[in-house]
N, C-alpha and C. Protein backbone atom coordinates (compact mmCIF):
# COMPACT_ATOMS: atom_id res chain seq x y z
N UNK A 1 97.93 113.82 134.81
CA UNK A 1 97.76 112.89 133.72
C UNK A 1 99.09 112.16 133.51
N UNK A 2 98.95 110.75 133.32
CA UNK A 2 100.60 110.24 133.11
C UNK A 2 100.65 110.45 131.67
N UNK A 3 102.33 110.22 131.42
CA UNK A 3 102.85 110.71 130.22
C UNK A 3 103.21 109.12 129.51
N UNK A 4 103.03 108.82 128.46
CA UNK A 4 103.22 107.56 127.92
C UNK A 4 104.62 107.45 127.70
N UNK A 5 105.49 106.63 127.64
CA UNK A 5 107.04 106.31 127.73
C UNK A 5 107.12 105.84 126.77
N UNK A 6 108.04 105.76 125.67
CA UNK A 6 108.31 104.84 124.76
C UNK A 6 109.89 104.37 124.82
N UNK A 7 109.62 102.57 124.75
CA UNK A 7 110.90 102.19 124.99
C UNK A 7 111.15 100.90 123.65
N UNK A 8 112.61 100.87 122.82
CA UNK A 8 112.65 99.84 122.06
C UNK A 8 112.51 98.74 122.80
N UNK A 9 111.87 97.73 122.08
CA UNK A 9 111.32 96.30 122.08
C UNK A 9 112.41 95.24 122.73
N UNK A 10 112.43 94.47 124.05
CA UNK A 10 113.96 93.59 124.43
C UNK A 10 114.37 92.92 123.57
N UNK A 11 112.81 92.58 122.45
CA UNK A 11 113.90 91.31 121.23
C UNK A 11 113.16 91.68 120.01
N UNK A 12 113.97 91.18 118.85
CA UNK A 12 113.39 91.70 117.78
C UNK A 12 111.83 90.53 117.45
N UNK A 13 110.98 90.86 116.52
CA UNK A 13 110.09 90.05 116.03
C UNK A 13 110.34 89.04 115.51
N UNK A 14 109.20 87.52 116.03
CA UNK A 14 109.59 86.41 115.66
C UNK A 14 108.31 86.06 114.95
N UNK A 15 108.21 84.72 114.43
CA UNK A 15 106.92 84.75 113.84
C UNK A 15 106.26 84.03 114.81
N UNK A 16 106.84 84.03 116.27
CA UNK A 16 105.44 83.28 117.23
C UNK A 16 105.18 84.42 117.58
N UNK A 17 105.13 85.73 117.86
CA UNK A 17 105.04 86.88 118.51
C UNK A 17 103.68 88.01 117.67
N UNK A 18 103.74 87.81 116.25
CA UNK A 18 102.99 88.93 115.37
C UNK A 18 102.23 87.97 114.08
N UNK A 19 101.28 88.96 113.57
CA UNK A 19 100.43 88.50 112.80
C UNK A 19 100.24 89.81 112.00
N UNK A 20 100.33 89.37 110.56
CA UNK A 20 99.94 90.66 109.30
C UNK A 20 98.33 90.37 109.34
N UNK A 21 97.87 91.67 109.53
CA UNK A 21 96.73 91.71 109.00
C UNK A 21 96.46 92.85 108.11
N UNK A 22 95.96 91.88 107.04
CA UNK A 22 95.44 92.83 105.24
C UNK A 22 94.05 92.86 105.29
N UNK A 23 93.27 94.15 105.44
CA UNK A 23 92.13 94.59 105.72
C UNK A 23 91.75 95.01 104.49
N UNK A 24 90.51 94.47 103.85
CA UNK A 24 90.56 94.97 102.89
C UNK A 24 91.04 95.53 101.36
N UNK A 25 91.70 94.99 101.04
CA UNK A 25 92.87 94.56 99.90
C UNK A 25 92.06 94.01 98.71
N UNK A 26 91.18 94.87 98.13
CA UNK A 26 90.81 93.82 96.82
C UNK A 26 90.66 95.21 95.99
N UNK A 27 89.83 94.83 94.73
CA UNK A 27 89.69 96.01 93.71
C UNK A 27 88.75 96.80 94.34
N UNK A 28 87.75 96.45 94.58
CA UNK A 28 86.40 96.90 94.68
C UNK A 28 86.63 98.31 95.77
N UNK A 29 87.29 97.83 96.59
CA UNK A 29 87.93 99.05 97.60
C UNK A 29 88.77 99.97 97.29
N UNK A 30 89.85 99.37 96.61
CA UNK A 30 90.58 100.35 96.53
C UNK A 30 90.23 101.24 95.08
N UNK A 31 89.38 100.89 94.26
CA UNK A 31 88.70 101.86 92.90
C UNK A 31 87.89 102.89 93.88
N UNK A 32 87.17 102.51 94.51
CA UNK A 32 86.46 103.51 96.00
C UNK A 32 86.86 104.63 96.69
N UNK A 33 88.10 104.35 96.94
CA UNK A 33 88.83 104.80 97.71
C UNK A 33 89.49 105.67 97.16
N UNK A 34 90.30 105.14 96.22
CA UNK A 34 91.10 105.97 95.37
C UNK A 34 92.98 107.18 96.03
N UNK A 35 92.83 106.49 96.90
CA UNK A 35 94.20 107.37 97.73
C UNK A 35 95.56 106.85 97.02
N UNK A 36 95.63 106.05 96.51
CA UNK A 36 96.59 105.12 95.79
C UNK A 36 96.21 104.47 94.63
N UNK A 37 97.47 104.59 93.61
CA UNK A 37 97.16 103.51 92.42
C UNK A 37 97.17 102.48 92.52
N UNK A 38 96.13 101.94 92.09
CA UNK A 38 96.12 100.17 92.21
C UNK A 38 96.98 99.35 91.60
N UNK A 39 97.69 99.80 90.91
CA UNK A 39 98.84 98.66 90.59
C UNK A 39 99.69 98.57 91.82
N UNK A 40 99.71 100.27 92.25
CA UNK A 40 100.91 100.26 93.52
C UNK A 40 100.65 99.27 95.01
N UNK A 41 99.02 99.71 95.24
CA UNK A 41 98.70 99.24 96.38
C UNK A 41 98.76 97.44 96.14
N UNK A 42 98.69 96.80 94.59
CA UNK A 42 98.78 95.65 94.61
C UNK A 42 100.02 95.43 94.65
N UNK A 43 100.85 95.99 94.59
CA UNK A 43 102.35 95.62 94.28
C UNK A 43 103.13 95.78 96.01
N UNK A 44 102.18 96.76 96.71
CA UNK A 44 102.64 96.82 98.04
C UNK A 44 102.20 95.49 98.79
N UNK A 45 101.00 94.97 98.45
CA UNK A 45 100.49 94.28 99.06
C UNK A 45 100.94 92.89 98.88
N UNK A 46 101.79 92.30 97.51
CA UNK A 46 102.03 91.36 97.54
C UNK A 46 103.38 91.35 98.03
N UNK A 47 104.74 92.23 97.92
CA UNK A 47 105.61 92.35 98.61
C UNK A 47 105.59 92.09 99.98
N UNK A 48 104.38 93.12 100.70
CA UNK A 48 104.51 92.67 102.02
C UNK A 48 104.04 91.49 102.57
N UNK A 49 102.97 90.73 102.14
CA UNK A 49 102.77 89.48 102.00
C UNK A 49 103.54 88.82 101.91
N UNK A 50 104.32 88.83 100.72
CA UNK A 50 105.74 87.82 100.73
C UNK A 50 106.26 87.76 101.76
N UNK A 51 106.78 88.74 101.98
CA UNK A 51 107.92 88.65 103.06
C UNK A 51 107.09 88.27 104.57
N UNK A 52 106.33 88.40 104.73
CA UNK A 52 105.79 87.58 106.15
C UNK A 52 105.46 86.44 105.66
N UNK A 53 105.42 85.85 104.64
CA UNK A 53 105.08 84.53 104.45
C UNK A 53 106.73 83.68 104.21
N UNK A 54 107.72 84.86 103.63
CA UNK A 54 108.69 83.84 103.91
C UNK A 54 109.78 84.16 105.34
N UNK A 55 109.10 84.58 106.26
CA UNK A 55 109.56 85.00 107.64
C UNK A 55 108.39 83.92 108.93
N UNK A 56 107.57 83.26 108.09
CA UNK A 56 107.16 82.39 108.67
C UNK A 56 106.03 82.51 109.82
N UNK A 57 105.48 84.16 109.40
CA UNK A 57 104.49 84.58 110.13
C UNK A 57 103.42 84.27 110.09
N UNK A 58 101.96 84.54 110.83
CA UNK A 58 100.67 84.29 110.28
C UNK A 58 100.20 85.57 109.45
N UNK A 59 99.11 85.38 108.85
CA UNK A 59 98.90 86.68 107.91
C UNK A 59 97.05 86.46 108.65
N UNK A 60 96.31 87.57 108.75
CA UNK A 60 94.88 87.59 108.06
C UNK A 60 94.17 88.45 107.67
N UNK A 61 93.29 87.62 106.90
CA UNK A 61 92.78 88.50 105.69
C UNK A 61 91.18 88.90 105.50
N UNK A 62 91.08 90.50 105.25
CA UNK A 62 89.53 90.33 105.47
C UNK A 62 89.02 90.82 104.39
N UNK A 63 87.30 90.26 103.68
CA UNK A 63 87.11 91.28 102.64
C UNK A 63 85.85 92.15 103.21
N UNK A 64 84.89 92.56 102.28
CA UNK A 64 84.07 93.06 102.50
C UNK A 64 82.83 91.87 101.99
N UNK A 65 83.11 91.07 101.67
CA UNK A 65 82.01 90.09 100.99
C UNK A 65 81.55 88.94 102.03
């Protein structure tokens, strides 16, 4: 069986290279779910949002609706 290698990346991330994707991110899920407080998971979610939006990345977004 081969053994998987792990090696750091030759260059760091650019925003032609990656894309955020937010799966599912609304109330309706995360009251469901319940693994996290929803203020937190909203407060994670708009942070990390930010910052790929001001790093000039693409973002996408999915709901359940």
């Amino acid at each position: 069986m081969p053994t998987a290698i792990t090696a750091a990346g030759k260059q760091l991330l650019t925003p032609q290279d990656h894309t955020l994707i937010l799966v599912d991110h609304q109330s309706q899920m995360a009251f469901a779910v319940r693994s996290i407080d929803v203020a937190t998971l909203r407060t994670n979610v708009a942070l990390v949002s930010k910052a790929a939006g001001r790093f000039g990345g693409h973002t996408v977004v999915t709901t359940v609706a």
